[in-house]
N, C-alpha and C. Protein backbone atom coordinates (compact mmCIF):
# COMPACT_ATOMS: atom_id res chain seq x y z
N UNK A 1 -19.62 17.19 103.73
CA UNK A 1 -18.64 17.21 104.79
C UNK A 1 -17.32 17.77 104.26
N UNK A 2 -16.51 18.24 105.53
CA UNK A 2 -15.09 18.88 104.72
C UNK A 2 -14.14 17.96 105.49
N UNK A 3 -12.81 18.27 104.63
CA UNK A 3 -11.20 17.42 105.08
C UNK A 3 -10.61 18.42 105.06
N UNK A 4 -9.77 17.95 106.12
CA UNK A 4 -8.49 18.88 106.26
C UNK A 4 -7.11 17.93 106.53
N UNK A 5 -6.26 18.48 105.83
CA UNK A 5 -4.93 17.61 106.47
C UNK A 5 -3.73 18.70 106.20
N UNK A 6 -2.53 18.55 106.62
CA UNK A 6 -1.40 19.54 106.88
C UNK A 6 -0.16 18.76 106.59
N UNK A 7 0.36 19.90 105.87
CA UNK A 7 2.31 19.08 105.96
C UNK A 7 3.35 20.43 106.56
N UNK A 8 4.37 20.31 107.23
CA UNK A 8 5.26 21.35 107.46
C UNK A 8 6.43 20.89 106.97
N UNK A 9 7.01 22.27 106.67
CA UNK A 9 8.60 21.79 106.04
C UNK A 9 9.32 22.76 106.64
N UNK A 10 10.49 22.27 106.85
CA UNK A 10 11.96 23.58 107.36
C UNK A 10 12.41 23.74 106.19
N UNK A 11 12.10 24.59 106.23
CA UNK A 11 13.42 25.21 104.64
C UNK A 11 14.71 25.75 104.97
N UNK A 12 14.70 25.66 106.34
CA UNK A 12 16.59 26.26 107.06
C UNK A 12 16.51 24.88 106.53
N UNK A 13 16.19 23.57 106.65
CA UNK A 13 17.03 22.57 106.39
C UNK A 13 17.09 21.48 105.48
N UNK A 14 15.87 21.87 104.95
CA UNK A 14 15.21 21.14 103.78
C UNK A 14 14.51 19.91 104.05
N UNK A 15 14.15 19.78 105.38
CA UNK A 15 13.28 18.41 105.63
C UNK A 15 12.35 18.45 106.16
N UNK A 16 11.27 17.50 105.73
CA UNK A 16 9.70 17.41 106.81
C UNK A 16 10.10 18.22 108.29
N UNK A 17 8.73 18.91 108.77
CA UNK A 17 9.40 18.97 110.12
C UNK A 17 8.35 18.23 110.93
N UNK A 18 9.30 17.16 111.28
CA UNK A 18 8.73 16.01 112.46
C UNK A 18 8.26 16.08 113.53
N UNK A 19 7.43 15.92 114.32
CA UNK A 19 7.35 16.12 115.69
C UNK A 19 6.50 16.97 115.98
N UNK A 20 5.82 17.65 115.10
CA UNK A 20 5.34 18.86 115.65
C UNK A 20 3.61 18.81 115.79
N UNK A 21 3.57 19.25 117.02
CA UNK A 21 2.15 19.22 117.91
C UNK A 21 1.08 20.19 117.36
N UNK A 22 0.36 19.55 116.16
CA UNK A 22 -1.18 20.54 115.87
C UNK A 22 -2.46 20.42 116.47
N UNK A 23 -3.05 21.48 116.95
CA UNK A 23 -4.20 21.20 117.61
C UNK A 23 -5.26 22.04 116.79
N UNK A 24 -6.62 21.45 116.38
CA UNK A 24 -7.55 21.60 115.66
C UNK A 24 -8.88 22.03 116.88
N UNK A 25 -9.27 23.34 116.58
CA UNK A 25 -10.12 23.13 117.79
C UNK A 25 -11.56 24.08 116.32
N UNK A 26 -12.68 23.68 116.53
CA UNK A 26 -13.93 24.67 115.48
C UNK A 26 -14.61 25.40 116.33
N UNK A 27 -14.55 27.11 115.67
CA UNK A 27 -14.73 28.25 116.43
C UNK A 27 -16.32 28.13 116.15
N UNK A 28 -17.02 29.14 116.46
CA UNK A 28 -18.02 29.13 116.88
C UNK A 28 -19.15 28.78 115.67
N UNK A 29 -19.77 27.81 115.44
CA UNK A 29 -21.03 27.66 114.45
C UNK A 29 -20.75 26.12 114.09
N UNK A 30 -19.29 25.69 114.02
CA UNK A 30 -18.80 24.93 113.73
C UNK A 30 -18.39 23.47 114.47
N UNK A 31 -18.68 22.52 114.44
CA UNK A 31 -19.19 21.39 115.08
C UNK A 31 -17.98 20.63 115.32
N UNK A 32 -17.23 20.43 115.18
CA UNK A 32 -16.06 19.05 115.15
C UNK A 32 -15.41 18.91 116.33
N UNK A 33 -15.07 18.16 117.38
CA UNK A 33 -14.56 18.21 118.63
C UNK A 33 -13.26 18.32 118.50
N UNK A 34 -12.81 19.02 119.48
CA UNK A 34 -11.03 19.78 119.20
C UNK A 34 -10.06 18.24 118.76
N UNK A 35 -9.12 18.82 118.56
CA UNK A 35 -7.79 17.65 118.61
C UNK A 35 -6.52 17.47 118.62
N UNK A 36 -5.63 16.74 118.95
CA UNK A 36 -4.53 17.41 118.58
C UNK A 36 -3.28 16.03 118.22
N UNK A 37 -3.19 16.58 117.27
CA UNK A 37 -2.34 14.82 116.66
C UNK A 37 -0.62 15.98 116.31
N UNK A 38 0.26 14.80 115.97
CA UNK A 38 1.61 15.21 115.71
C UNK A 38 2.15 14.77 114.39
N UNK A 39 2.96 15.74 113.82
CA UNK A 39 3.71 15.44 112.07
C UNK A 39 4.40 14.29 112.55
N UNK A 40 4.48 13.33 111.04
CA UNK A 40 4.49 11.96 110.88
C UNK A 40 6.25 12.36 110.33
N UNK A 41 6.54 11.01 110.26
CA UNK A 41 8.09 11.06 108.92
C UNK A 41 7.98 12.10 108.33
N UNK A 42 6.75 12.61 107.44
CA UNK A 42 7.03 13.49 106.40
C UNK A 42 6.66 14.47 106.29
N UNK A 43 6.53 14.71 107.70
CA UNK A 43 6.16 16.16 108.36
C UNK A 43 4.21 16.66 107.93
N UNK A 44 3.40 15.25 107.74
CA UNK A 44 2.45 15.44 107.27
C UNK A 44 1.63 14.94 108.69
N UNK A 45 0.12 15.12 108.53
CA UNK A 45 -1.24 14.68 109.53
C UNK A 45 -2.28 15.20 108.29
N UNK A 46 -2.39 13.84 107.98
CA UNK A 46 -3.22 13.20 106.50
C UNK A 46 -4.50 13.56 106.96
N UNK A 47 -5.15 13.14 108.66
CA UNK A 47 -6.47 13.06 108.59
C UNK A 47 -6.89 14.11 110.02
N UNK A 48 -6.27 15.26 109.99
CA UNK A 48 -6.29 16.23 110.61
C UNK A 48 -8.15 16.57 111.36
N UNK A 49 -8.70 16.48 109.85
CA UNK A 49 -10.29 16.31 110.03
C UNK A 49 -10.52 15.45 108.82
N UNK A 50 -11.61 14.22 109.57
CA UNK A 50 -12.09 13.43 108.43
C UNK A 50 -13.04 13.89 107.64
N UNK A 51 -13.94 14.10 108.01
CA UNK A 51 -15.48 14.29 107.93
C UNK A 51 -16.17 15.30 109.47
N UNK A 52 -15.86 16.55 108.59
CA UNK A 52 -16.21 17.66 109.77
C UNK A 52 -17.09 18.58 109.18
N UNK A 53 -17.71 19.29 109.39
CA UNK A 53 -18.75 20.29 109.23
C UNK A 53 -17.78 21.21 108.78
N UNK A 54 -18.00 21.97 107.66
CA UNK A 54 -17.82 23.41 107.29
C UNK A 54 -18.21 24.63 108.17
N UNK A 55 -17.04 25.34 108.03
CA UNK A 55 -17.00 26.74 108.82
C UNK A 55 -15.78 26.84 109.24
N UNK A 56 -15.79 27.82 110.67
CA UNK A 56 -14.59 28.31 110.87
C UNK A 56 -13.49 27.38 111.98
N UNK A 57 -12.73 26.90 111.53
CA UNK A 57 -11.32 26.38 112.61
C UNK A 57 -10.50 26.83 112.90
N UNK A 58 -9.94 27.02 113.88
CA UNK A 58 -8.02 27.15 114.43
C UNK A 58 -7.41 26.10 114.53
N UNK A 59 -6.24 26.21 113.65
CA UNK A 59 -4.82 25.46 114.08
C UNK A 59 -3.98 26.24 114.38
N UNK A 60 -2.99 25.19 115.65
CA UNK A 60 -2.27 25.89 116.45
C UNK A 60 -1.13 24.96 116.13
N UNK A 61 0.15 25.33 115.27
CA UNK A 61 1.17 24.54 115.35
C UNK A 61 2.12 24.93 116.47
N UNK A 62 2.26 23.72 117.71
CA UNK A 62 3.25 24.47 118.81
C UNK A 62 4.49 24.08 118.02
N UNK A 63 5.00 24.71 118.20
CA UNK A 63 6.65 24.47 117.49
C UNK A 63 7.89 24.90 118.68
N UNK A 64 7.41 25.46 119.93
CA UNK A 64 8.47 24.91 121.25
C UNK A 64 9.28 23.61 120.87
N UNK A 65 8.87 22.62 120.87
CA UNK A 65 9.42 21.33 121.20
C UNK A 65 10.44 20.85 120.06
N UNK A 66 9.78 21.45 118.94
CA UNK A 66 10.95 21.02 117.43
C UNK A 66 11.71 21.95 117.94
N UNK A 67 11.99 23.27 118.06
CA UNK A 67 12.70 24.20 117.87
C UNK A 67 13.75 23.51 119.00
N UNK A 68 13.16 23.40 120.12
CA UNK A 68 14.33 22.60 121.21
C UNK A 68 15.05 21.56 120.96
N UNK A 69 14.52 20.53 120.15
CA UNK A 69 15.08 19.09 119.72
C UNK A 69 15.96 19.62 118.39
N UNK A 70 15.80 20.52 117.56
CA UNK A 70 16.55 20.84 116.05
C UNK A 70 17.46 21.75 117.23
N UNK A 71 17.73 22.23 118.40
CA UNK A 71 18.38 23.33 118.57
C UNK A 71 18.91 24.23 117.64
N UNK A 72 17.68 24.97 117.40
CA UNK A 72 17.60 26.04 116.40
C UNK A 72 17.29 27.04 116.89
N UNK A 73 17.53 28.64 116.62
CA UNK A 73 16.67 29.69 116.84
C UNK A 73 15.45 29.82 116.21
N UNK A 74 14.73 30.23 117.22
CA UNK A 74 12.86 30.94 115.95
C UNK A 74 12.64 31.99 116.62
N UNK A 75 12.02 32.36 115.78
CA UNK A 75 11.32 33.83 116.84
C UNK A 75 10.26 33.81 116.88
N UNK A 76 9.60 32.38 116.47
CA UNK A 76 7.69 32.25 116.45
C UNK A 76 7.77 30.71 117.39
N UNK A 77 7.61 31.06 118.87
CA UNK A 77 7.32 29.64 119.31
C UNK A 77 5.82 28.82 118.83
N UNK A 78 5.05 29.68 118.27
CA UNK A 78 3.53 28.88 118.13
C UNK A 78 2.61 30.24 116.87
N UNK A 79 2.20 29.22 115.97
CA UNK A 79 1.72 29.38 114.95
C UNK A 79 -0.21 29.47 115.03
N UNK A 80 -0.45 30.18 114.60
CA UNK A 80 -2.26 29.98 114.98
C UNK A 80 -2.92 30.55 113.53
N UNK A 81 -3.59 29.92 113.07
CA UNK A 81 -3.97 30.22 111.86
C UNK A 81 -5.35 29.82 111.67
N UNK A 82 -6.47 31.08 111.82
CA UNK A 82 -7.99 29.94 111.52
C UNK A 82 -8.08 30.22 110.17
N UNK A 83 -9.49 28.99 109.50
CA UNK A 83 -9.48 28.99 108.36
C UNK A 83 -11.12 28.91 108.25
N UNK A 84 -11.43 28.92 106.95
CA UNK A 84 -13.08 28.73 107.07
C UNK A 84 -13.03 27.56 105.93
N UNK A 85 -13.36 26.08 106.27
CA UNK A 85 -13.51 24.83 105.45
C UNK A 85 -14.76 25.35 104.45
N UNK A 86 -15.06 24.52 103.29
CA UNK A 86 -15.89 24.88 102.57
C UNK A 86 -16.51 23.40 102.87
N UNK A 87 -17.65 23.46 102.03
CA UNK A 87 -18.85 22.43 102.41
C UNK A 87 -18.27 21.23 100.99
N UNK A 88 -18.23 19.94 101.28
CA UNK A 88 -17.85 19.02 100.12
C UNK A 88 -16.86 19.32 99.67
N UNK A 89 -15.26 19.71 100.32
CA UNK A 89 -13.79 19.74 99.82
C UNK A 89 -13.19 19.28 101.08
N UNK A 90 -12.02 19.08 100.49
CA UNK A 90 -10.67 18.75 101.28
C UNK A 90 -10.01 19.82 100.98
N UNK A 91 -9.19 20.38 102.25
CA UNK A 91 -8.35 21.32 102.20
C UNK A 91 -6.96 20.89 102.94
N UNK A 92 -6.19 21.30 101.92
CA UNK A 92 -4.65 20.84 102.57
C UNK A 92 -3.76 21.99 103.11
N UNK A 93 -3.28 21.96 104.10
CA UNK A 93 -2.35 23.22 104.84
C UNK A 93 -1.81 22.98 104.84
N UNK A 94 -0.39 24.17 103.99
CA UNK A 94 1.04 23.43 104.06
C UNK A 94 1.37 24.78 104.69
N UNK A 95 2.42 24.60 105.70
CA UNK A 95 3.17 25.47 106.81
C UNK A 95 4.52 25.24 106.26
N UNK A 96 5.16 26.41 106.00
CA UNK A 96 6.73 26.22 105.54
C UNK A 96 7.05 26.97 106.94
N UNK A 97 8.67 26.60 107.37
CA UNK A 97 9.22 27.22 108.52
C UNK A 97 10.41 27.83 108.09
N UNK A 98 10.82 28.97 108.61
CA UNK A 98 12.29 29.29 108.81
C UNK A 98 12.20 29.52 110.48
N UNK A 99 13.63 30.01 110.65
CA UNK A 99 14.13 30.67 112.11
C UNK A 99 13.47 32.10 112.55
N UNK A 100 12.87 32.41 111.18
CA UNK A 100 12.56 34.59 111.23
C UNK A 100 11.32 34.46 110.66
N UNK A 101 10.61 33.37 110.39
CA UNK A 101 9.46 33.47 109.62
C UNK A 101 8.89 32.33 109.09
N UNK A 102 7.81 32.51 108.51
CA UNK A 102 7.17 30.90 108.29
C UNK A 102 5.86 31.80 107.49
N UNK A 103 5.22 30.46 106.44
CA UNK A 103 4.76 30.85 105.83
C UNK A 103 3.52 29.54 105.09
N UNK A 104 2.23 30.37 104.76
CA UNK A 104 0.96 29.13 104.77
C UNK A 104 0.27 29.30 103.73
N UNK A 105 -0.12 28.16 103.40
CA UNK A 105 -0.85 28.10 101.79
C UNK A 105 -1.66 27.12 102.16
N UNK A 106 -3.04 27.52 101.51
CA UNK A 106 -3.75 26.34 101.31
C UNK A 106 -3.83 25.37 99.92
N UNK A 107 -3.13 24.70 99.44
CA UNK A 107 -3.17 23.48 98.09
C UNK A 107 -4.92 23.16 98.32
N UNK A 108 -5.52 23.59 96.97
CA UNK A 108 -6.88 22.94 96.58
C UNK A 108 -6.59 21.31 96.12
N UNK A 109 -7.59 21.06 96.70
CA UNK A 109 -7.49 19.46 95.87
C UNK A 109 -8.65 18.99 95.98
């Protein structure tokens, strides 16, 4: 089985970014029923997928709602990024943000 979990950070401001609405949905071959949970205090969602089948996913970070509550400029209201899980790992997605850009890594662990 695979894991997935996510953290976002603002680097305009140097803190978790809170609040923000990810939705997990597995594209085609791929078994796990969609979802959509929100960043904690520390801008993390630990159990994004517990125990999901390997293959291909989309995450969709909406970031409308932070951007309105930080009254900040962005020029990316929503983030979409699929990935392909591997079979027996955890994969961690970290989303960094600015106002002009944003940027994604996957941390092995």
């Amino acid at each position: 089985m695979s894991s997935l979990s996510t953290h976002v950070l603002d680097t305009s401001r140097g803190t978790p970014a809170v609040g923000i609405t990810v939705s997990l949905t597995a594209l085609a071959g791929s078994a796990a029923a969609p979802c959509t949970l929100t960043t904690d205090a520390t801008g993390r969602i630990a159990a994004l997928l517990v125990q999901g089948a390997p293959g291909g996913y989309r995450l969709t970070y909406d970031l409308r709602s932070y951007v309105q509550v930080q009254d900040a400029p962005s020029f990316y209201p929503l983030v979409e990024i699929e990935v392909i899980l591997e079979p027996d790992r955890h994969h961690h997605m970290v989303l960094t943000l600015s106002p002009c850009g944003y940027f994604v890594a996957c941390v092995p662990s």
